[in-house]
Protein backbone atom coordinates (compact mmCIF):
# COMPACT_ATOMS: atom_id res chain seq x y z
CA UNK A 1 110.49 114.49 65.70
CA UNK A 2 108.11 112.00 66.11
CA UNK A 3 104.65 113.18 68.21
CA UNK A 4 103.13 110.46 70.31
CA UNK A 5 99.76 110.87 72.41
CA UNK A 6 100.40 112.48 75.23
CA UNK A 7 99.93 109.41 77.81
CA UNK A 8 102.51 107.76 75.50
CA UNK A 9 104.97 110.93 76.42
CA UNK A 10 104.18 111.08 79.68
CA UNK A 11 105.01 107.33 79.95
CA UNK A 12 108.08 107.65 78.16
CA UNK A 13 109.10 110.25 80.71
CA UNK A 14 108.35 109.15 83.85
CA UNK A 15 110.26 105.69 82.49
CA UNK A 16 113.60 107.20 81.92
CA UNK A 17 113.67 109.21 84.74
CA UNK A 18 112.55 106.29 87.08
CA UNK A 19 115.30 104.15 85.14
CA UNK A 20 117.92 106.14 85.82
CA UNK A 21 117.38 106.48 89.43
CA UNK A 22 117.36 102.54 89.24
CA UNK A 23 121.23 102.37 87.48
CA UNK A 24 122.65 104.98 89.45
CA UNK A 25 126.25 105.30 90.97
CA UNK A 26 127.07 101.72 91.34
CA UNK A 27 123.84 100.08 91.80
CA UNK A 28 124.17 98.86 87.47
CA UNK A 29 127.57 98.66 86.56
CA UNK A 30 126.44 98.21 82.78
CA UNK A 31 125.54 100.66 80.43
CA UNK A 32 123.39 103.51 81.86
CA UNK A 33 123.05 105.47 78.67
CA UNK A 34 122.02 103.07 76.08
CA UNK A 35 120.04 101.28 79.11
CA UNK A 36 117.75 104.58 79.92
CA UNK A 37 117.41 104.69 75.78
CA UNK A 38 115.88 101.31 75.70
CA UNK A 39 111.76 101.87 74.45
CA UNK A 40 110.44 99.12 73.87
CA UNK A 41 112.69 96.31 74.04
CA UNK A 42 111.20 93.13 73.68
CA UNK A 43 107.99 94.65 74.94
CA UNK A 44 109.28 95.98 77.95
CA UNK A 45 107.22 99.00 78.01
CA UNK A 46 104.19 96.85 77.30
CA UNK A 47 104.57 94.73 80.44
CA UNK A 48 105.69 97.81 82.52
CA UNK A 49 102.35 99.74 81.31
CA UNK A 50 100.08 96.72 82.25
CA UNK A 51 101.01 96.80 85.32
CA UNK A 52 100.80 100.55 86.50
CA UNK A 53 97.78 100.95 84.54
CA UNK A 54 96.11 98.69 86.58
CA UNK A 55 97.28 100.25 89.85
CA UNK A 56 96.20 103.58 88.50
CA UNK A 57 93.11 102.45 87.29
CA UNK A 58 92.41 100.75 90.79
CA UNK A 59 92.75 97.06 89.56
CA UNK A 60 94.09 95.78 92.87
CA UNK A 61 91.92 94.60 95.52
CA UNK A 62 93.99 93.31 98.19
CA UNK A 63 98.22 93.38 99.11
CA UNK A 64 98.71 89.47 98.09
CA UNK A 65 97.52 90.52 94.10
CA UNK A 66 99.49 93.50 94.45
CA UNK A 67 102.63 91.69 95.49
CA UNK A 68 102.16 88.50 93.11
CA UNK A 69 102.13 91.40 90.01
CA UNK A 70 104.70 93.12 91.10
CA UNK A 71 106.70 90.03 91.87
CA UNK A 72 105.99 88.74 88.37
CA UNK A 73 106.63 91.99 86.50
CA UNK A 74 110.27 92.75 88.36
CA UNK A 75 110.59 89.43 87.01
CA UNK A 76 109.54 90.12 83.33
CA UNK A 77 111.30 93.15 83.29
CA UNK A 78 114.79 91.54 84.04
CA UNK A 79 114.22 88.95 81.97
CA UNK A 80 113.65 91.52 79.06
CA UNK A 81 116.69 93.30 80.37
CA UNK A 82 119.25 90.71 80.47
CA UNK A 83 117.94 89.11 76.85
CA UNK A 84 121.33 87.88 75.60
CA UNK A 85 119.87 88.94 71.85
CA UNK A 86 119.87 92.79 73.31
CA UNK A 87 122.56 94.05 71.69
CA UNK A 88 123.95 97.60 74.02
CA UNK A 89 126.98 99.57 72.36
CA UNK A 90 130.09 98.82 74.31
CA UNK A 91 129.29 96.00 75.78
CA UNK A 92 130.34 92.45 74.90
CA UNK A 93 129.58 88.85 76.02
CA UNK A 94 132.34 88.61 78.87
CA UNK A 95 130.98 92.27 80.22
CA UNK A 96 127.20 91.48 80.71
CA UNK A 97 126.12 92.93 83.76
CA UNK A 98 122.79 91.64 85.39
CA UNK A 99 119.83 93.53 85.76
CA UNK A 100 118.72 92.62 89.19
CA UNK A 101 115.40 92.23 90.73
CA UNK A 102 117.11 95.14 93.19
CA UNK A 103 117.27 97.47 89.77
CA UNK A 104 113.97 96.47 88.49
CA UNK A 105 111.81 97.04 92.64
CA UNK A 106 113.24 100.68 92.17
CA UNK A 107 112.32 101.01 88.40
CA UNK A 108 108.81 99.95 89.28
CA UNK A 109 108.55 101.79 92.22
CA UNK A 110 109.51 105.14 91.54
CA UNK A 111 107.32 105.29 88.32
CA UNK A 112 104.38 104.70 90.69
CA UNK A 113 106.39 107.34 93.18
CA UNK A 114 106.15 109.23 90.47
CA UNK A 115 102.24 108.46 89.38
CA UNK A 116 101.48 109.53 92.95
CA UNK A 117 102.02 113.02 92.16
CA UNK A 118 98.96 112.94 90.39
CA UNK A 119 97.11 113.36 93.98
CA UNK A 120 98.18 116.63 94.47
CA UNK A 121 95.76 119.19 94.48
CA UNK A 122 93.66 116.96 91.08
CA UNK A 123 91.34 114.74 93.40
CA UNK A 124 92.64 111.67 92.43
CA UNK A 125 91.90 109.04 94.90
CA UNK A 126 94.95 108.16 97.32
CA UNK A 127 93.98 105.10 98.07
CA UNK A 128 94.86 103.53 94.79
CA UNK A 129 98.40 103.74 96.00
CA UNK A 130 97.69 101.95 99.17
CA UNK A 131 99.26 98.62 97.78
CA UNK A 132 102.26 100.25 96.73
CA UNK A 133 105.31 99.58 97.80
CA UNK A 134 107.95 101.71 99.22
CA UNK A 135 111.51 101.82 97.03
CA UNK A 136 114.09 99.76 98.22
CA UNK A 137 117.04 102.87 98.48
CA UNK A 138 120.20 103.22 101.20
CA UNK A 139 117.92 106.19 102.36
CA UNK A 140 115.26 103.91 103.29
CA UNK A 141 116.94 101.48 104.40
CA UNK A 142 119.52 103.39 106.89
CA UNK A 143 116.07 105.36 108.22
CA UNK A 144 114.13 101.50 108.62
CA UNK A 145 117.30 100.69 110.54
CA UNK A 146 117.73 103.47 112.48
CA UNK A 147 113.85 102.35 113.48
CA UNK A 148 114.95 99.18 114.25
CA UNK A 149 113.79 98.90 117.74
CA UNK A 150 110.09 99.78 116.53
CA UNK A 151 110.04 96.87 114.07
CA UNK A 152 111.23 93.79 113.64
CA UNK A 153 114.07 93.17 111.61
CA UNK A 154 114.44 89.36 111.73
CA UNK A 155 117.28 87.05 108.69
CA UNK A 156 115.46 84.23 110.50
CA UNK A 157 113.28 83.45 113.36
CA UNK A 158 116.57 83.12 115.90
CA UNK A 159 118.80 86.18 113.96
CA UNK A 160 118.99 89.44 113.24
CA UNK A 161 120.22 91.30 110.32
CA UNK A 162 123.51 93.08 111.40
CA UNK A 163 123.78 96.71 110.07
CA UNK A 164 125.98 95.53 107.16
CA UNK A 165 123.57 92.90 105.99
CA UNK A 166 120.47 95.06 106.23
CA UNK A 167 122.41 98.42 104.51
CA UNK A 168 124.10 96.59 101.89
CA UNK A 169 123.83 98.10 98.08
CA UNK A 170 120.27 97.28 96.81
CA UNK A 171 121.61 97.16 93.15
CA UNK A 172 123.07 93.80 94.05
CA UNK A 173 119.82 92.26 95.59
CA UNK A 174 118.93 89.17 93.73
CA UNK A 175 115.85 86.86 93.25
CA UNK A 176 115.77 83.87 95.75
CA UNK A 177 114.66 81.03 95.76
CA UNK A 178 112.27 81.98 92.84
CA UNK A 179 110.83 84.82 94.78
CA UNK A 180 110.99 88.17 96.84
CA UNK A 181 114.53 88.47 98.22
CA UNK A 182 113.78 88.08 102.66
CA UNK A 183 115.69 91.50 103.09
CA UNK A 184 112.88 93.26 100.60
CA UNK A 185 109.71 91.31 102.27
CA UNK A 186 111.43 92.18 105.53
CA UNK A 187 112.10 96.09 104.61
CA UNK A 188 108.24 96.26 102.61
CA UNK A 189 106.96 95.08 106.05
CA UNK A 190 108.62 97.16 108.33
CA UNK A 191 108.07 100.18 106.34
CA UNK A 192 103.88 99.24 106.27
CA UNK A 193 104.39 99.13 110.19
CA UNK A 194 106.47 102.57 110.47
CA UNK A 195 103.57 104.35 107.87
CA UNK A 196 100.73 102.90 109.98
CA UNK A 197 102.22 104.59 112.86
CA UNK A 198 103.20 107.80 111.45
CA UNK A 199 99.76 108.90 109.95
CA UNK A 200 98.45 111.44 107.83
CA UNK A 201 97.62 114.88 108.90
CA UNK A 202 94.58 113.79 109.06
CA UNK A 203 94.80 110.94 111.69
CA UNK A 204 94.96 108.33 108.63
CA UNK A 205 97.39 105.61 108.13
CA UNK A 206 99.75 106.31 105.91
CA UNK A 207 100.71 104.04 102.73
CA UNK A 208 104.19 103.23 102.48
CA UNK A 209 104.62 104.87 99.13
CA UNK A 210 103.56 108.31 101.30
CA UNK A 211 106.34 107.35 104.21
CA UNK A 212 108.96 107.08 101.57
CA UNK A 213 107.35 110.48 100.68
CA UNK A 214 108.14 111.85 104.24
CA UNK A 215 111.56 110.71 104.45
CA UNK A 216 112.99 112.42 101.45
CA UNK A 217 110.44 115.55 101.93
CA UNK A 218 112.46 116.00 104.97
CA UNK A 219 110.06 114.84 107.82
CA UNK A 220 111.45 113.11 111.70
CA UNK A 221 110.12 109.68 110.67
């Protein structure tokens, strides 16, 4: 067995386990296996590690660099993803299955999920998280719904987003127009609103990676 530095392990780790949360069940019908396998790829790791090493290293100064990044990673990451010359056992040319921006928002953001377990009782500063955003998930989303009347949860300035529209599968959730699907700008917005009013224990607003915290740890948010 091969022994890597141990930031290179840790990596590695957090990168398959994030990964396989993002092809679960039916949200990537293509290969899961050889998919949570997949180092390097085309530099995938590369492009993934830029990109939380600067959010851990406190690189981002304000939400519009944050979301232009993460916009243009999710992007890279697909891209690397769905490379027709990646060559996945069992699959053939009339099988490809897309790698979706939805896939790649919950790939990115649990590994920072993830990351932010560093905070715990080791003094690392919260607020390098604060930019973060919350993973796109049916649990989030059916608990931003059921919120609904708290936030706005406009498809356009004269319609709302029925229940099926705004809890359909996030696997499926495509780039548009050449950027951020609405439902995800929608859902990242109404989640910042629903942290800001929930608070820390400590009176402080919290970060929407920290509300996606609360709702799985079990909390009435």
């Amino acid at each position: 067995m091969e022994i890597k530095p141990m930031k290179e392990n840790v990596f590695n780790f957090i990168y398959v386990a994030a990964m396989r949360d993002a092809v679960l069940q039916k949200a990537y019908e293509g290969e899961k296996k050889e998919l949570c396998r997949l180092y390097n790829f085309d530099g995938l790791y590369d492009c993934i590690r830029k990109f939380t090493d600067n959010v851990l290293m406190g690189g981002f100064k304000d939400q519009d660099e944050y979301d232009e990044e993460f916009f243009k990673t999710a992007k890279q990451v697909c891209k690397k993803i769905n490379n027709p010359d990646r060559i996945i056992a069992g699959e053939t040319s009339d099988k490809k299955v897309e790698f979706t921006f939805g896939n790649a928002q919950k790939l990115l953001n649990i590994m920072l999920k993830y990351f932010y377990i560093t905070c715990y009782g080791l003094g690392v500063n919260r607020e390098i998280f604060r930019f973060c955003h919350c993973p796109m998930d049916g649990i989030m989303l059916e608990n931003v719904w059921r919120n609904r009347k708290k936030v706005p949860l406009k498809k356009s300035e004269s319609e709302n987003y029925t229940r099926e529209e705004f809890l359909a599968g996030w696997g499926k959730e495509g780039f548009e127009n050449g950027g951020y699907p609405k439902r995800y700008s929608v859902f990242q917005a109404a989640v910042r609103d629903l942290a800001a009013a929930a608070k820390t224990s400590d009176g402080e607003d919290l970060y929407p990676i920290e509300y996606d915290y609360g709702v799985w740890g079990r909390y009435d948010l």
